[in-house]
Protein backbone atom coordinates (compact mmCIF):
# COMPACT_ATOMS: atom_id res chain seq x y z
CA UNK A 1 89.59 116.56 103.54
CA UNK A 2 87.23 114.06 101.72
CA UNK A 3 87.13 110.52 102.05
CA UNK A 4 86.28 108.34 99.28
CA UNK A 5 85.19 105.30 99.87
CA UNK A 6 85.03 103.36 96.49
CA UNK A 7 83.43 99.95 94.99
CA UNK A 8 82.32 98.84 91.69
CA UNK A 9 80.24 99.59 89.94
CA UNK A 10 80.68 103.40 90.60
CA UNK A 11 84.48 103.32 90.74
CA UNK A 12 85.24 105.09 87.12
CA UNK A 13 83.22 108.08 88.66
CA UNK A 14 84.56 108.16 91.87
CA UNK A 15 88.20 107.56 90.86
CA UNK A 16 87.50 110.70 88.43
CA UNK A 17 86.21 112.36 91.19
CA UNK A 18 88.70 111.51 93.39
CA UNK A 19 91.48 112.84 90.50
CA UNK A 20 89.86 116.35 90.96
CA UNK A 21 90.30 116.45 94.64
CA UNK A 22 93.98 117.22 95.55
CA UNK A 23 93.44 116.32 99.25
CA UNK A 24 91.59 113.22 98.99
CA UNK A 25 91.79 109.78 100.82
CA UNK A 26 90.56 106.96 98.60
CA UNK A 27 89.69 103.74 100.33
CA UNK A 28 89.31 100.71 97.87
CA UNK A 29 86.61 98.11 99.18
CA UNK A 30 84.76 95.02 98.04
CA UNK A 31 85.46 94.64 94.37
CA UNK A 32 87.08 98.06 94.65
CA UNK A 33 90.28 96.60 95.19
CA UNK A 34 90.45 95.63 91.30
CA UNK A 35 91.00 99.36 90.42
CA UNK A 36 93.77 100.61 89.35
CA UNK A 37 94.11 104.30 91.26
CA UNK A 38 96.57 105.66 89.71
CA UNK A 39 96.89 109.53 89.76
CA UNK A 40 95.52 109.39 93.57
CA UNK A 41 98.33 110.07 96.09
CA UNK A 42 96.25 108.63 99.21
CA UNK A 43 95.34 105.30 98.47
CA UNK A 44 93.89 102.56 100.59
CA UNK A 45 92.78 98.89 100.39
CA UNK A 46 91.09 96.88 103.38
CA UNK A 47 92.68 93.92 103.70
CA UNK A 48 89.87 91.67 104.38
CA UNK A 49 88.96 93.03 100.26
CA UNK A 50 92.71 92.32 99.40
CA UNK A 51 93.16 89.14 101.19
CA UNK A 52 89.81 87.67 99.87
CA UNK A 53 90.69 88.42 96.27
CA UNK A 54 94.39 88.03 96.19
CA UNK A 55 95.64 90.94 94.71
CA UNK A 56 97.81 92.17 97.08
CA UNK A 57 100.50 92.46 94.46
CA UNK A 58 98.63 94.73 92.60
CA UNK A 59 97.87 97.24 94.34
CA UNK A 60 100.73 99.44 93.57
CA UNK A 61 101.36 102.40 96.50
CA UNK A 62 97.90 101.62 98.18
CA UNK A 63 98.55 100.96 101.81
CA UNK A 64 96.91 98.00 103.53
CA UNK A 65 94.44 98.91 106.05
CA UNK A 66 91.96 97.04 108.29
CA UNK A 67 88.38 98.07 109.45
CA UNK A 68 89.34 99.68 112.69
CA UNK A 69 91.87 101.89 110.42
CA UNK A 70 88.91 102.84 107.99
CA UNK A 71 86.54 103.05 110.79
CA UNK A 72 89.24 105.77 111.84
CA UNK A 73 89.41 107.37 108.72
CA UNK A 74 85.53 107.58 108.29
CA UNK A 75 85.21 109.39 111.94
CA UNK A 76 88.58 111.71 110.55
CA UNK A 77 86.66 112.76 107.32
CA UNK A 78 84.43 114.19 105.21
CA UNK A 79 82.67 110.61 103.24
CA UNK A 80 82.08 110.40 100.09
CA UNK A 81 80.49 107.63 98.90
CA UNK A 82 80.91 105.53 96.04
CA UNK A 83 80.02 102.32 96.62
């Protein structure tokens, strides 16, 4: 399972990417959290990101996660890097 850890201003590729990949985690970071990920069934957002930029309420079905949780997923998965 891939891991895709995504940020502007590569987030339009990734997120395609991402679309192709039927098993894939996405993790919205930094700016990332602006995207709209629609299409992606595994969606996160670190909350420092979230919190920082207030758009919690925006996020849709993205689930909230902090750095120990994507330091977790990182060591769980294959990365893929977008950022």
């Amino acid at each position: 399972m891939a891991l895709y850890l995504i940020d502007l201003p590569f987030a339009k590729i990734g997120l395609d990417v991402a679309k192709r990949d039927s098993e894939a985690k996405v993790v919205l970071i930094q700016d990332g959290v602006y995207l709209d990920p629609t299409g992606i069934e595994n969606v996160y957002a670190v909350k420092e990101d979230v919190d920082k930029r207030g758009v919690a309420a925006k996020l849709g079905n993205a689930k909230i996660i902090d750095y120990d949780d994507l330091v977790n997923l990182i060591v769980e998965n294959k990365v893929v890097n977008f950022a």
